[in-house]
Protein backbone atom coordinates (compact mmCIF):
# COMPACT_ATOMS: atom_id res chain seq x y z
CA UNK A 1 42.94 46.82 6.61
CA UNK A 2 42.39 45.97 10.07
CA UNK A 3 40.52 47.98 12.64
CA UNK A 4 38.20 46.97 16.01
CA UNK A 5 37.05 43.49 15.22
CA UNK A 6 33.91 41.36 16.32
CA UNK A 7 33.52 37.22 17.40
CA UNK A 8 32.43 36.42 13.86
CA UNK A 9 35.66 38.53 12.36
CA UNK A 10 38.53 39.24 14.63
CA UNK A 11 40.35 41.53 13.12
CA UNK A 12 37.62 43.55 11.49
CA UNK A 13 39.06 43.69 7.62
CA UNK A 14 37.03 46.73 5.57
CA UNK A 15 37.87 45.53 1.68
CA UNK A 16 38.57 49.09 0.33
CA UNK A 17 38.81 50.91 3.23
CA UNK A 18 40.33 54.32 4.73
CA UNK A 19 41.88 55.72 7.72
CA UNK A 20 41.45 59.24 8.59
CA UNK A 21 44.64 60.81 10.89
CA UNK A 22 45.08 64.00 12.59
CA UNK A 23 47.84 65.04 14.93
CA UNK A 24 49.36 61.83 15.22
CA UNK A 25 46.09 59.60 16.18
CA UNK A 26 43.62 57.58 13.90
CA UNK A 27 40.19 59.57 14.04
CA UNK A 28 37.80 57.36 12.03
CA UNK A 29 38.44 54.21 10.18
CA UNK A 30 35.80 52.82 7.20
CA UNK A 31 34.81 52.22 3.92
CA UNK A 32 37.07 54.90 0.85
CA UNK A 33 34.05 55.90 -0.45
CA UNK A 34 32.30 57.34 3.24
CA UNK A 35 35.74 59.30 3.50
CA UNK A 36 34.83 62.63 2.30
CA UNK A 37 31.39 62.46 4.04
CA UNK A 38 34.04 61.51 7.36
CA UNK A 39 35.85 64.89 6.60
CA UNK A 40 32.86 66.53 6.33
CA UNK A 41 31.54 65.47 9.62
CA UNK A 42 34.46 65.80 11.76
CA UNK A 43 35.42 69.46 10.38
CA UNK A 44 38.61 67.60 9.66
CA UNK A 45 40.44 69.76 6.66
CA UNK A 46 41.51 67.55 3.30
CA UNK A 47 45.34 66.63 3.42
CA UNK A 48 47.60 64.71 2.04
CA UNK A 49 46.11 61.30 0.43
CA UNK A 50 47.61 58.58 0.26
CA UNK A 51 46.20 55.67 -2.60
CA UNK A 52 48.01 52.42 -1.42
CA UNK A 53 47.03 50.28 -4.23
CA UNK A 54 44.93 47.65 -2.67
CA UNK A 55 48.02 47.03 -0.05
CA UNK A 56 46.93 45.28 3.50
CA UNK A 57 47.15 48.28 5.96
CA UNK A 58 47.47 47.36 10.26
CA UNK A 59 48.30 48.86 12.99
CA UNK A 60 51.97 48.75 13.68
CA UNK A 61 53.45 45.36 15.58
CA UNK A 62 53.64 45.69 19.69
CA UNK A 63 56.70 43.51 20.63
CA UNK A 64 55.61 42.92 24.04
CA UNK A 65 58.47 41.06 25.35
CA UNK A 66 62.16 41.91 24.52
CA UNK A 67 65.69 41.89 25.96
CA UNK A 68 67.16 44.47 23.65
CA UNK A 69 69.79 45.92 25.86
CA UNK A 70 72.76 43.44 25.98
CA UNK A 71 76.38 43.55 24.90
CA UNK A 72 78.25 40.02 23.82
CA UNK A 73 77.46 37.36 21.44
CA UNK A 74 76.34 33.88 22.84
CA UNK A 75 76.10 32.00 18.92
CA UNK A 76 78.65 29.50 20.79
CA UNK A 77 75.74 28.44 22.84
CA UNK A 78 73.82 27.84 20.08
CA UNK A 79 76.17 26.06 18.15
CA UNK A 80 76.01 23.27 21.35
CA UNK A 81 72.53 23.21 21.73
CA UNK A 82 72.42 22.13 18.20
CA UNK A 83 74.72 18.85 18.73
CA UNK A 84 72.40 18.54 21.94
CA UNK A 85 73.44 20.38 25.15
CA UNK A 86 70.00 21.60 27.12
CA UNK A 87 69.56 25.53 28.08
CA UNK A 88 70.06 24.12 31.86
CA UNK A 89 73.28 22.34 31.05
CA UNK A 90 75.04 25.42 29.38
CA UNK A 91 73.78 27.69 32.24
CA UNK A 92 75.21 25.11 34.96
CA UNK A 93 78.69 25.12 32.77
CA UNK A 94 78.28 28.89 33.00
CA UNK A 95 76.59 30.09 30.00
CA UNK A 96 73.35 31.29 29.87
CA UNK A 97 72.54 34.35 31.13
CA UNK A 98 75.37 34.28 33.42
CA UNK A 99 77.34 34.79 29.98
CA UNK A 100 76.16 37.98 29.60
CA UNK A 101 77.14 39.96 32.42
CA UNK A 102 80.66 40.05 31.87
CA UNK A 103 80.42 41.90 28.72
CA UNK A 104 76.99 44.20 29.14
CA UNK A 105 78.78 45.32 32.90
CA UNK A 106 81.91 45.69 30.99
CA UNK A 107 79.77 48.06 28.04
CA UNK A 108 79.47 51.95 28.42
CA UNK A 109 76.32 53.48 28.22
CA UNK A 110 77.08 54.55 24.92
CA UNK A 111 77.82 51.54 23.40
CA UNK A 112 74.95 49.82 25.53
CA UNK A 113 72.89 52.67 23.57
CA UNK A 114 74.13 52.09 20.16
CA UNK A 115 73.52 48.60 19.92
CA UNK A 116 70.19 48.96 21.23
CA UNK A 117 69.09 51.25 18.91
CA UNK A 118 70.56 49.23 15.94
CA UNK A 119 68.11 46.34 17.41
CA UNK A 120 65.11 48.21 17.80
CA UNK A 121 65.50 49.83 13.82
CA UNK A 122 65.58 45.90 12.74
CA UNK A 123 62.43 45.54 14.68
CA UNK A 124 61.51 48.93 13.16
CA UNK A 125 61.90 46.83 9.62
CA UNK A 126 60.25 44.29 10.26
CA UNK A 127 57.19 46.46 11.45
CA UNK A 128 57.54 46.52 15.09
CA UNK A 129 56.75 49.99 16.21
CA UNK A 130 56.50 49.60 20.17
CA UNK A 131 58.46 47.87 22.04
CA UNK A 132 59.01 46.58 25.67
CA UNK A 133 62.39 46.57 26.72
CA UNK A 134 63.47 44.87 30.17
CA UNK A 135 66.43 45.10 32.13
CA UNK A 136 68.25 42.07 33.41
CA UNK A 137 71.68 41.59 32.17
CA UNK A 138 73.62 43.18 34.77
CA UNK A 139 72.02 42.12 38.09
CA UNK A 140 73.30 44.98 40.48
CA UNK A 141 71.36 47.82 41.78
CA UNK A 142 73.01 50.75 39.78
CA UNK A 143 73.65 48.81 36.83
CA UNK A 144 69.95 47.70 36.54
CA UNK A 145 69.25 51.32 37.04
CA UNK A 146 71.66 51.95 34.23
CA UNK A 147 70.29 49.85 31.68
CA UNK A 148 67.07 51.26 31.97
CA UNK A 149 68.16 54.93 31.23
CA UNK A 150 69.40 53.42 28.43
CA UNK A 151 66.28 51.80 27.05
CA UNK A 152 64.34 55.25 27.24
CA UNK A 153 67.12 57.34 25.36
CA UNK A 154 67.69 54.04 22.76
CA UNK A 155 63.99 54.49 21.89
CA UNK A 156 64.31 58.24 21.47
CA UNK A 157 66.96 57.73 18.90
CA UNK A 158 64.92 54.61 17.34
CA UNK A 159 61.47 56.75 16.55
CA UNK A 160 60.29 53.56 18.35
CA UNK A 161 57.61 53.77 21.22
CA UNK A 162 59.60 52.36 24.03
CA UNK A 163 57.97 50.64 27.17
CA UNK A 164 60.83 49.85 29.54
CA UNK A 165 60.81 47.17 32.34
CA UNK A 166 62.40 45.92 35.52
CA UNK A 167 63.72 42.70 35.26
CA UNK A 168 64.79 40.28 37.86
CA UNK A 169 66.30 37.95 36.25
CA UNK A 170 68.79 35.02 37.89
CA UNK A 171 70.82 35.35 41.67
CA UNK A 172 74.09 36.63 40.18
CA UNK A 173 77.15 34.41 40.84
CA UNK A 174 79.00 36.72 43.04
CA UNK A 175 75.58 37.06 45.36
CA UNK A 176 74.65 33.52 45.75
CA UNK A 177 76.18 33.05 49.02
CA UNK A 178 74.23 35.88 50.42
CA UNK A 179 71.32 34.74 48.05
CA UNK A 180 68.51 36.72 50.85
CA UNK A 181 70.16 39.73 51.11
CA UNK A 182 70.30 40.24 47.04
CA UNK A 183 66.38 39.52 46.80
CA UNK A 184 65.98 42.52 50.15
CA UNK A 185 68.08 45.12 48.02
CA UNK A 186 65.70 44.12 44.52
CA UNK A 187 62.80 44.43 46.81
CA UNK A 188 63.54 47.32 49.18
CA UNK A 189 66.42 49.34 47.55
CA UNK A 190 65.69 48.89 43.53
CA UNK A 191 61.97 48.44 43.09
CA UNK A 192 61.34 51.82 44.66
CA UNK A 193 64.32 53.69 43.02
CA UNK A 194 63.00 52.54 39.78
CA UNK A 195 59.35 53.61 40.70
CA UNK A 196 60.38 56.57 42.34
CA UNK A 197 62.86 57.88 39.00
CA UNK A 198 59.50 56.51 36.76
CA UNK A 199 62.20 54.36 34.68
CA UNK A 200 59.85 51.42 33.91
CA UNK A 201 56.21 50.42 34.49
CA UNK A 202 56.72 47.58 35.33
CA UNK A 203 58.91 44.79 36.94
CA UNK A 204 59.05 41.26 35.90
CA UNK A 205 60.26 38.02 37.74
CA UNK A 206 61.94 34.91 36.18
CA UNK A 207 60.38 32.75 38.48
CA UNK A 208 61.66 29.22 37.65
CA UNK A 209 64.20 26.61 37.84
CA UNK A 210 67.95 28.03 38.09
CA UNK A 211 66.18 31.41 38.93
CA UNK A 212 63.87 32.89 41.74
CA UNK A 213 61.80 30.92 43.67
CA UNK A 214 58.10 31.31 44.16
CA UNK A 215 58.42 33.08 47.67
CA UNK A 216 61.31 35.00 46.19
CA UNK A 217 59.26 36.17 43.20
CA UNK A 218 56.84 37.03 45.97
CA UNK A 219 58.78 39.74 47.95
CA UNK A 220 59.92 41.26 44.51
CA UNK A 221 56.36 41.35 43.09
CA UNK A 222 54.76 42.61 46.55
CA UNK A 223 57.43 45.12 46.34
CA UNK A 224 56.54 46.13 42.44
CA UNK A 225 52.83 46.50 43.87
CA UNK A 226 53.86 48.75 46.93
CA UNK A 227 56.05 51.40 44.77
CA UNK A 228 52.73 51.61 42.20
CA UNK A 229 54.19 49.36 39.54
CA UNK A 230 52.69 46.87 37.40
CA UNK A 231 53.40 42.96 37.46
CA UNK A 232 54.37 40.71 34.70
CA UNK A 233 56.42 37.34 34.94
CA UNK A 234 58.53 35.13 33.58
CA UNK A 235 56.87 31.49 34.27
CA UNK A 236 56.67 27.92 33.39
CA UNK A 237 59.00 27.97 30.97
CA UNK A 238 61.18 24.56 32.13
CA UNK A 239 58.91 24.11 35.38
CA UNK A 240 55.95 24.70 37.36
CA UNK A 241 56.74 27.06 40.52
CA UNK A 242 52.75 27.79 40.94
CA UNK A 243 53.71 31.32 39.79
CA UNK A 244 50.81 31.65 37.11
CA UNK A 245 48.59 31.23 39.81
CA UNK A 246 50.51 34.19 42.03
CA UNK A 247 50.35 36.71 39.23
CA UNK A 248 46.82 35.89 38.89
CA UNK A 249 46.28 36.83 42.74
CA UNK A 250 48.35 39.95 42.04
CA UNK A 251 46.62 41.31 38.60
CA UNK A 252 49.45 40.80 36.90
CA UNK A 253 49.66 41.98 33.05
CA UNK A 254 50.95 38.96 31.58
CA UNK A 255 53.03 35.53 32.51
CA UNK A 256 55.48 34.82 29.91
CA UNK A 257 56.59 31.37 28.40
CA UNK A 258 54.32 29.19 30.16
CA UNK A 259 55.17 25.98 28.59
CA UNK A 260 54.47 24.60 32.12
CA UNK A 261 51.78 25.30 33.45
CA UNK A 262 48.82 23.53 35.58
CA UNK A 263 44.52 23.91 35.16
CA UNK A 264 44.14 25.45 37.91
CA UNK A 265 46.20 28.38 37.12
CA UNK A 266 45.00 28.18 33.58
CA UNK A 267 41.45 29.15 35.33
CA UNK A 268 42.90 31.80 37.84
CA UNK A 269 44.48 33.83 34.69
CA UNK A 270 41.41 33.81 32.99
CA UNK A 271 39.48 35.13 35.97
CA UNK A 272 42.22 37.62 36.82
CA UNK A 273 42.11 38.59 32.52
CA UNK A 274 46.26 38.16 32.95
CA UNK A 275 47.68 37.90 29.16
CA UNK A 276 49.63 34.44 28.39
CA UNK A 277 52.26 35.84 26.09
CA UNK A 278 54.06 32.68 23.58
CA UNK A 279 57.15 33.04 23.10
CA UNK A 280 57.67 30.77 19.90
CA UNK A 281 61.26 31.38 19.30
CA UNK A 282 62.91 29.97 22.54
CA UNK A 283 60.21 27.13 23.08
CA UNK A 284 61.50 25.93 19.29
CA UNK A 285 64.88 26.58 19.76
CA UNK A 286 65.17 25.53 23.07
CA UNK A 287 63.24 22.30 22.29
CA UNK A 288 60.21 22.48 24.55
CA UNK A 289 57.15 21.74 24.34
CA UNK A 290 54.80 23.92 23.75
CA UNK A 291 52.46 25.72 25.80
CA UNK A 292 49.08 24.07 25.91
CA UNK A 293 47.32 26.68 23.76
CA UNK A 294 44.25 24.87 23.27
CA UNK A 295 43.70 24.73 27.03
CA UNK A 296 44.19 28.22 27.43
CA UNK A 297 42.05 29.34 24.45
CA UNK A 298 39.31 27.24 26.08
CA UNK A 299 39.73 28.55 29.36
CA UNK A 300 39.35 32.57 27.92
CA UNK A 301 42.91 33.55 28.73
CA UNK A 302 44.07 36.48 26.14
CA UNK A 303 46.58 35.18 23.81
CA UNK A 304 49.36 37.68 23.11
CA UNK A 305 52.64 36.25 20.46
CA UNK A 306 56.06 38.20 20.92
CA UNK A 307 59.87 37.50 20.10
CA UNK A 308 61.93 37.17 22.95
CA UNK A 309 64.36 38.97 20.83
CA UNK A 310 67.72 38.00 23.38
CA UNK A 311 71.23 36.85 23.31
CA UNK A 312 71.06 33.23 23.94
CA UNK A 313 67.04 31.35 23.07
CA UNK A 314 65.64 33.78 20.74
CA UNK A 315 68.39 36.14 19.02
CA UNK A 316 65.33 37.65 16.29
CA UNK A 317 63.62 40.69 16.22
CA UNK A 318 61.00 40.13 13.42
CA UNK A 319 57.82 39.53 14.95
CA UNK A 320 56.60 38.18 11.06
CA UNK A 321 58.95 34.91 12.20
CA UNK A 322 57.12 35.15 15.40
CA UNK A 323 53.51 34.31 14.05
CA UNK A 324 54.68 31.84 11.37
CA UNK A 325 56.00 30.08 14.61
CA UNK A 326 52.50 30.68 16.30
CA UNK A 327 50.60 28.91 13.61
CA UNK A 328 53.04 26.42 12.37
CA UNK A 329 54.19 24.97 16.07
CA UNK A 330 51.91 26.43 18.53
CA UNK A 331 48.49 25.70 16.69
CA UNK A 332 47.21 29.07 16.55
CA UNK A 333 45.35 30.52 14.16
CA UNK A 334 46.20 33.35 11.92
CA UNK A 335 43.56 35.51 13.36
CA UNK A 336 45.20 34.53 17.04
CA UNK A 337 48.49 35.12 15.89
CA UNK A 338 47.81 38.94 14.36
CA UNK A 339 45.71 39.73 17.41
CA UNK A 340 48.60 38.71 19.74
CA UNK A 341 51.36 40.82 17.96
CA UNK A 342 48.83 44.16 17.95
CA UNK A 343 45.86 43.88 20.20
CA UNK A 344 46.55 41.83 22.70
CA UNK A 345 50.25 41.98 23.09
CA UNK A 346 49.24 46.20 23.50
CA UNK A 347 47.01 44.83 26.60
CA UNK A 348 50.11 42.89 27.70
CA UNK A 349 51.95 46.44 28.28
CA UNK A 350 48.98 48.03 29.73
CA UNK A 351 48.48 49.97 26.69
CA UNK A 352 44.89 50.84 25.43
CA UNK A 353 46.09 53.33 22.71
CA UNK A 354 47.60 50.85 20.20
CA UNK A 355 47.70 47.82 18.57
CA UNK A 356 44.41 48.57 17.03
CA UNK A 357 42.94 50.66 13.96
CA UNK A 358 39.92 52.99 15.83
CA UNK A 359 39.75 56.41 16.71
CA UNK A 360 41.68 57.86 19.41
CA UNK A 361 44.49 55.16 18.50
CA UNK A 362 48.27 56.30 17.96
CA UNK A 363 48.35 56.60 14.28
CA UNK A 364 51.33 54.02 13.85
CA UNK A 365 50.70 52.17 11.09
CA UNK A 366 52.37 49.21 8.59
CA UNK A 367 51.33 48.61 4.98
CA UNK A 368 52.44 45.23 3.57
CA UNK A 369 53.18 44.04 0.17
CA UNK A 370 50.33 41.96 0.16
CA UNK A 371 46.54 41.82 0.81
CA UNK A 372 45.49 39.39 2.63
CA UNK A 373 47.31 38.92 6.56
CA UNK A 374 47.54 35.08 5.44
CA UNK A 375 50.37 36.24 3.22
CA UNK A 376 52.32 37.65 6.27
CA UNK A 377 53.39 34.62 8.18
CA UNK A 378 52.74 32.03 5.12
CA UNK A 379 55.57 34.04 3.14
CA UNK A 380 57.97 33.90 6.66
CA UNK A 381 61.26 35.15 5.98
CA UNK A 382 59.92 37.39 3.23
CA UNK A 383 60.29 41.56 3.09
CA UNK A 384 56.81 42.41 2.97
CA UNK A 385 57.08 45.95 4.18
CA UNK A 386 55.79 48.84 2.10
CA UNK A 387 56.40 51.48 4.67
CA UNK A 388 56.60 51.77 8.17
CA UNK A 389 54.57 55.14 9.89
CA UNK A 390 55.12 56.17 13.48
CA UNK A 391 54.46 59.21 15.55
């Protein structure tokens, strides 16, 4: 069982332990046999018990980056990248994300809804139980705004906690001769519709090659700040636009990918306590290298793991695959890798009430067919669920 860990054991395993819930939250955590005396001492009446046979108990998975809400299928991409063709090839032929807008603009909200939800319960199974969700794949004003009222109703329907964000993603084809103009109506028309209808918490910038540029990324994030939302940013992930070091200066939550990144940003996240979230599953498939993990454990920066779930780099929601990727390819340790799908990919969403076993916590909770969290990535592939409980 996990609960608040310590330097000389991260994730705080009690042998034989117990967790005490009321009303949907975790009120004390410890050893079976101090139980009763717990009951006793927080006038907390006897309920139902439940013996789980020596079975690893955690807190439930925090997916901390996701692009659940997408219509079309994109396995044709994959099928070239595997006889060689490059992520920026296939976008210039016009694949990639561009790929995607035909048939998410072409979805209704229903059907955006439905396969949303279907995504999110495979999370669900895989013990995922809160999510981040961003926008992206439609890249106009109202259908940006549409995809996120579908994110908070999918998650409704899921019994998943839901955290929804605002994605600028790529210059749409259509709006790449008036390329400025696009970036004022994300900044001054869509940013502050989205803060003002409280549709995500957010917004996130994929601040890269083939996508926004640093200034651009600038105005939108500036913007996010202004309407009272948080930061977070796609970065690094084919080049290094010295946006690390500008969601450093603006507190951001986390910078996402980061295969590419420089020192000196390495040392403004740490200082700014930003979250470097690794996204395993596109750096493999994609064929990157990988982020330099040692460098940024050195430096202090939090660690957070995630899946990226998405139509074309990373089309998995199982954040189990996720940390077998962490350890095997990224060289993190097992410790690292559970911390960074609970703890720290929870302080990734701004989220201080999960991703942890410790009073006060949301009571969401996954027991595992096994006892030791070793057995969770080193068995990857496996159904290790017992049960899944959220509130």
């Amino acid at each position: 069982m996990t609960c608040v860990g310590s330097e000389a054991d991260p994730l705080g395993m009690i042998s034989d332990g117990a967790v005490l819930t009321e009303a949907g939250h975790v009120v004390w955590v410890g050893p079976s046999a101090d139980a009763a005396a717990a009951c006793r001492a927080l006038d907390v009446l006897p309920g139902e018990r439940v013996d789980l046979g020596g079975r690893l108990l955690t807190p439930g998975l925090v997916d901390c980056h996701t692009h659940a809400v997408f219509a079309g299928d994109r396995s044709a991409e994959f099928a070239l990248r595997a006889r060689g063709a490059t992520y920026l090839e296939i976008a210039a032929a016009g694949g990639g994300i561009a790929a995607t807008l035909g048939p998410t603009r072409a979805a209704t909200e229903s059907t955006l809804e439905r396969l949303t939800v279907d995504r999110m319960q495979a999370a669900r199974a895989t013990g995922t139980t809160t999510m981040e969700v961003k926008s992206g794949y439609d890249l106009t004003v109202a259908g940006e705004l549409k995809l996120l009222r579908v994110v908070g109703r999918a998650g409704a329907r899921a019994g998943m906690s839901v955290v929804p964000t605002l994605l600028c993603h790529v210059v749409p084809p259509e709006r790449k001769a008036d390329r400025d103009a696009y970036v004022g109506e994300l900044a001054d028309v869509l940013v502050p519709t989205v803060a003002t209808d409280r549709l995500a918490t957010s917004v996130d910038v994929y601040c890269d090659e083939g996508a926004f540029t640093r200034d651009e990324s600038e105005r939108i994030w500036r913007a996010a700040v202004d309407a009272g939302l948080a930061v977070r940013g796609h970065v690094g992930q084919f080049s290094d636009q010295g946006a690390a070091e500008l969601c450093a200066a603006f507190g951001a939550l986390s910078v996402d990918h980061v295969e590419q990144v420089s020192d000196d940003a390495i040392a403004a996240l740490a200082a700014a306590g930003t979250v470097a979230v690794m996204l395993p599953g596109a750096c493999v498939q994609l064929r990157l290298p990988p982020p330099p993990v040692e460098k940024l454990r050195a430096a202090g920066v939090p660690l957070a793991v995630a899946s990226d779930l998405n139509p074309g780099s990373s089309c998995s929601s199982s954040l189990p695959l996720q940390m077998w990727l962490a350890t095997t390819h990224f060289g993190m340790t097992v410790e690292e890798a559970w911390l960074g799908v609970t703890r720290v990919a929870a302080r990734a969403l701004g989220l201080v009430d999960r991703g942890v076993l410790a009073p006060g916590a949301r009571a969401d909770l996954v027991v595992w067919n096994a006892e030791q969290p070793a057995a969770i990535p080193y068995q990857y592939g496996a159904t290790l669920i017992d049960r899944v409980v959220t509130h």
